[in-house]
C-alpha atoms as a PDB file:
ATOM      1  CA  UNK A   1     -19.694   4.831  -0.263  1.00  0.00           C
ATOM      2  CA  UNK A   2     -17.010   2.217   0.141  1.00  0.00           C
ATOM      3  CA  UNK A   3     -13.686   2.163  -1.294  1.00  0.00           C
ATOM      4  CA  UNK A   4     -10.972  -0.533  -1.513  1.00  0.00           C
ATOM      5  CA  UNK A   5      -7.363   0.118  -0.243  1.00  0.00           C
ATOM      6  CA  UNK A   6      -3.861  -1.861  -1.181  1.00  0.00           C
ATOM      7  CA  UNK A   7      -1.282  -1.225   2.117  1.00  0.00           C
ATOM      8  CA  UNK A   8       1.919  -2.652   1.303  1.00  0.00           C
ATOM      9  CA  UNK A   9       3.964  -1.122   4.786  1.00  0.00           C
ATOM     10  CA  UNK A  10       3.407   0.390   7.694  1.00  0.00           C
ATOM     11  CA  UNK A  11      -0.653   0.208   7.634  1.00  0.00           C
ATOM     12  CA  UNK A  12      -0.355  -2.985   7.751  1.00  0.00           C
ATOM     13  CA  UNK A  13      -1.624  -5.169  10.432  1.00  0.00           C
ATOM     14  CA  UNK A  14       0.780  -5.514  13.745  1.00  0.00           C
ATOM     15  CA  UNK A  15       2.468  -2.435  12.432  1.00  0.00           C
ATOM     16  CA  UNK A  16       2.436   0.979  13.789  1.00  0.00           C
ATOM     17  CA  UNK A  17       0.026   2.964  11.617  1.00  0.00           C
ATOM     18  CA  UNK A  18      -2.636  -0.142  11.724  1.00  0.00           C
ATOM     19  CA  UNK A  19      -4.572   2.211  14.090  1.00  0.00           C
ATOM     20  CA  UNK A  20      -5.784   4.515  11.504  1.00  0.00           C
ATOM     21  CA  UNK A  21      -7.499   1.585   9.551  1.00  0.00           C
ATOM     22  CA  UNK A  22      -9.352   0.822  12.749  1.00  0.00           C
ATOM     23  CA  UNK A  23     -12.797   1.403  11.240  1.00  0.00           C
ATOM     24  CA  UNK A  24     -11.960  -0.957   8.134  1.00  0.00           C
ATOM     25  CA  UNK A  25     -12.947  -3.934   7.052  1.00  0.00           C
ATOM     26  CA  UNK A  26      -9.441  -6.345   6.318  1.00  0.00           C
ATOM     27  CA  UNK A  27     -10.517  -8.524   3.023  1.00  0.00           C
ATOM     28  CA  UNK A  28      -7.572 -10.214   3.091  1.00  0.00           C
ATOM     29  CA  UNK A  29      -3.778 -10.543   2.106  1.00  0.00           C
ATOM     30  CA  UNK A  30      -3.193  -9.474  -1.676  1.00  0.00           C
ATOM     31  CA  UNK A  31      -0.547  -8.332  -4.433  1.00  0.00           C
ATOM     32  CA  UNK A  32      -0.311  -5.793  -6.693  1.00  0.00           C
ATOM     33  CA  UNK A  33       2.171  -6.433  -9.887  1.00  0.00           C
ATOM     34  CA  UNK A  34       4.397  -3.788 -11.406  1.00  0.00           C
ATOM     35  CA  UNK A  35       5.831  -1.930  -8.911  1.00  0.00           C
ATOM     36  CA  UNK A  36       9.175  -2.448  -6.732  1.00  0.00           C
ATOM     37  CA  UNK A  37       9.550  -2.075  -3.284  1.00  0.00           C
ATOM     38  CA  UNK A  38      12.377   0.200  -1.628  1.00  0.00           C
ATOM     39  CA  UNK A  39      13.577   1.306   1.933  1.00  0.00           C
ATOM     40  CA  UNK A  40      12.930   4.770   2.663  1.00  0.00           C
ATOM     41  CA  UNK A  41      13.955   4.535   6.376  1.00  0.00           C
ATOM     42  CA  UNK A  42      10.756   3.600   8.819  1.00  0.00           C
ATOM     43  CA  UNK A  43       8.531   3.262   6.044  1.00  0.00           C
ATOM     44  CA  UNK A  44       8.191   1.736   2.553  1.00  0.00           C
ATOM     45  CA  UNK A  45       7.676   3.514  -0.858  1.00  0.00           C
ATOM     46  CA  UNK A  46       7.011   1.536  -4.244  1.00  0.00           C
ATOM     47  CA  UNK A  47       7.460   2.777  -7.720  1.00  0.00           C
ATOM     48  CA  UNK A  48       6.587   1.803 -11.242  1.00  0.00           C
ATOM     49  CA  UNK A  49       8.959  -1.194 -12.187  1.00  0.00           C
ATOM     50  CA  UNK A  50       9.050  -4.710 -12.782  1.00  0.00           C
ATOM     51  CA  UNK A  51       8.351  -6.704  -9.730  1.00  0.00           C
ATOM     52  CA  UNK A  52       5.294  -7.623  -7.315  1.00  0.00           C
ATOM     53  CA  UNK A  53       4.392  -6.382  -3.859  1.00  0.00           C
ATOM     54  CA  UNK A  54       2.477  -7.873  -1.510  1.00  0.00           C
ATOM     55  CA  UNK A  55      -0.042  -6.398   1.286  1.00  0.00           C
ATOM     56  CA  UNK A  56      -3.352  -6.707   2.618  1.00  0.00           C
ATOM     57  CA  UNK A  57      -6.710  -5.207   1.056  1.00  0.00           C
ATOM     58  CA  UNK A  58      -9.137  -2.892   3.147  1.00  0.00           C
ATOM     59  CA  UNK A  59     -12.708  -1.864   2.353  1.00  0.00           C
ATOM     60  CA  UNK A  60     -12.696   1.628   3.917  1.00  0.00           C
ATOM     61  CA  UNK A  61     -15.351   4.168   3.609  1.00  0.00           C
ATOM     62  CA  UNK A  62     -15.108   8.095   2.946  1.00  0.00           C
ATOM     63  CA  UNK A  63     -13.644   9.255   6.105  1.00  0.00           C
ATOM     64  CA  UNK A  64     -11.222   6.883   6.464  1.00  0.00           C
ATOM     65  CA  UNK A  65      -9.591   7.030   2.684  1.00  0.00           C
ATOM     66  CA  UNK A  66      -9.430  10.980   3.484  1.00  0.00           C
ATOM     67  CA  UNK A  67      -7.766  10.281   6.452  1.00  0.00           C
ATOM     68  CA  UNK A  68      -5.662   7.832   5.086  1.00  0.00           C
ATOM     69  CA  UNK A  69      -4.490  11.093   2.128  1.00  0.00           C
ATOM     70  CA  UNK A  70      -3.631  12.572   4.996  1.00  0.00           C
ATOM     71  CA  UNK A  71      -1.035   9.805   6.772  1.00  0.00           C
ATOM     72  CA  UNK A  72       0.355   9.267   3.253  1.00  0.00           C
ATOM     73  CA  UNK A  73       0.788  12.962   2.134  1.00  0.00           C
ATOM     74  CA  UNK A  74      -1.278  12.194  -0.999  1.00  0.00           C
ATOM     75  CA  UNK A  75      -0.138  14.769  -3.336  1.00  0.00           C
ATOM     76  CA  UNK A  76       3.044  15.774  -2.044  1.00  0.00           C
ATOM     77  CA  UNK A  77       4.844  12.470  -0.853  1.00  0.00           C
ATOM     78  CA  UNK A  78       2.240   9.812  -2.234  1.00  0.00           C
ATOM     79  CA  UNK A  79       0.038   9.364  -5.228  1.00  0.00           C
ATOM     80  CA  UNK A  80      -3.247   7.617  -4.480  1.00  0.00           C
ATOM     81  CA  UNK A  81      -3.801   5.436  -7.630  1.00  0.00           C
ATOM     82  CA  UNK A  82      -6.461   2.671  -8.572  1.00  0.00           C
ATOM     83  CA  UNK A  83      -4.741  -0.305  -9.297  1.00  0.00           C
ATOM     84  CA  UNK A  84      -5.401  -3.849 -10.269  1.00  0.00           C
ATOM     85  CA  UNK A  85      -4.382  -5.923  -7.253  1.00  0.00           C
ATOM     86  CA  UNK A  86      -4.923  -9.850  -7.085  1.00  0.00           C
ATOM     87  CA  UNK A  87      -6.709 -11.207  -3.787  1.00  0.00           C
ATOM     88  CA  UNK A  88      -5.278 -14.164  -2.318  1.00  0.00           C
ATOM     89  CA  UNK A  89      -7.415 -16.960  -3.859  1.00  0.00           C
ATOM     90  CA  UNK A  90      -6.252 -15.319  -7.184  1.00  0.00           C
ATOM     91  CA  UNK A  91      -9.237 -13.005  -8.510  1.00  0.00           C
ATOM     92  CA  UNK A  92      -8.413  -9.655  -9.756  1.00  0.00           C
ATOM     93  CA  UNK A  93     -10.392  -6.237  -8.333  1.00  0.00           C
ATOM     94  CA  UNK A  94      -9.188  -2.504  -8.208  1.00  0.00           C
ATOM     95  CA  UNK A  95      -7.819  -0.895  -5.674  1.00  0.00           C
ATOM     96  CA  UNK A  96      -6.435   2.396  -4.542  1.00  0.00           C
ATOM     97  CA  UNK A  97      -2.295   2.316  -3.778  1.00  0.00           C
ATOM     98  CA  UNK A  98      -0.707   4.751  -2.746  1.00  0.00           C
ATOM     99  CA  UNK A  99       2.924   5.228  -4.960  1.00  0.00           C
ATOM    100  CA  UNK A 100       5.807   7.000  -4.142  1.00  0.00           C
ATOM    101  CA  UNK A 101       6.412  10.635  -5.516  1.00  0.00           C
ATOM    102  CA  UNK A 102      10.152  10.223  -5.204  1.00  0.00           C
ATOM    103  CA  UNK A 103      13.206   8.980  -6.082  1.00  0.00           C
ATOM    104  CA  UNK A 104      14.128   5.463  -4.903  1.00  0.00           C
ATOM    105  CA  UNK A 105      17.411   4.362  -4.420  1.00  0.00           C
ATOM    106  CA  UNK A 106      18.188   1.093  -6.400  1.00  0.00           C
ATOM    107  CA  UNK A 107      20.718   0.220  -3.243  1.00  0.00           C
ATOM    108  CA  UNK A 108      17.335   0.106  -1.036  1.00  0.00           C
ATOM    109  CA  UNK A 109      15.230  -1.851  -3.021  1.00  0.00           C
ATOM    110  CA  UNK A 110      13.010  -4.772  -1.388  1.00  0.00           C
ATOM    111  CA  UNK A 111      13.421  -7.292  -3.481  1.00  0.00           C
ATOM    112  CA  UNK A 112      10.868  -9.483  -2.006  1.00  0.00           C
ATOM    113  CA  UNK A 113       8.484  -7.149  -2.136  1.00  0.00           C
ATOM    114  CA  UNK A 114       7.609  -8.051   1.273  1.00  0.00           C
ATOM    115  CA  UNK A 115       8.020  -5.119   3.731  1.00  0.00           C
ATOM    116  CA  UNK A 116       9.048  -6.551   7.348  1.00  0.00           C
ATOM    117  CA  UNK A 117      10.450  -3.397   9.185  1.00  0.00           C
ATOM    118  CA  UNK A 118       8.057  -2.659  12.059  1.00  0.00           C
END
C-alpha cells in the first residue's frame, strides 16, 4: 500500500532529514491552504490558520510513513492528518501532514509559508 505525504520543513529535499524519505517517490512541489507556518528553532511547525504553506509531495509506502511517525513524534509533538494539498500544475489530491501539537508563537510566524532554515 502506498500513501501520499505533504513535508513542508526539514524533510524536505537538500535538508537534513531528506534521508529518511530515501525510499520515496518525490511527485513534486505542492501547497497545502489553511495553515500558518512558525519557527520552532531547527525545525518548522504549522497550525490551523489562515495562510498557505508550501512543500513537496511524496508517495511513500508502509514502512516509511511509520518511520516517518516516528521522526515527527506523531502523537505527542505532531498530528498526522489527511489533508487536501494542491500539486503544482494546480490539481487537488489528499495527503497526510503532519501539524503541530503546540503552541506557536505569533512573533515566529513564517509568513511566507516557505521554510528556508537548513
Amino acid at each position: 500500500m502506498r500513501f501520499k505525504v505533504f513535508v513542508y520543513g526539514t524533510l524536505k529535499r537538500g535538508f537534513r532529514l531528506h534521508r529518511f524519505l530515501a525510499g520515496a517517490r518525490y511527485l513534486g512541489e505542492a501547497k497545502v491552504s489553511g495553515f500558518k507556518m512558525y519557527d520552532l528553532g531547527w525545525y518548522p511547525g504549522i497550525v490551523p490558520g489562515e495562510g498557505l504553506v508550501h512543500g513537496e509531495l511524496y508517495e511513500v509506502d508502509l514502512k516509511t510513513l511509520l518511520l516517518l511517525d516516528e521522526v515527527e513524534a506523531e502523537g505527542e509533538e505532531y498530528d498526522r492528518r489527511l489533508c487536501e494539498v494542491i500539486t503544482e500544475d494546480g490539481r487537488k489530491t489528499w495527503a497526510f501532514v503532519y501539524v503541530y501539537r503546540g503552541k506557536a508563537d505569533p512573533a515566529r510566524e513564517v509568513k511566507s509559508g516557505r521554510w528556508q532554515k537548513k
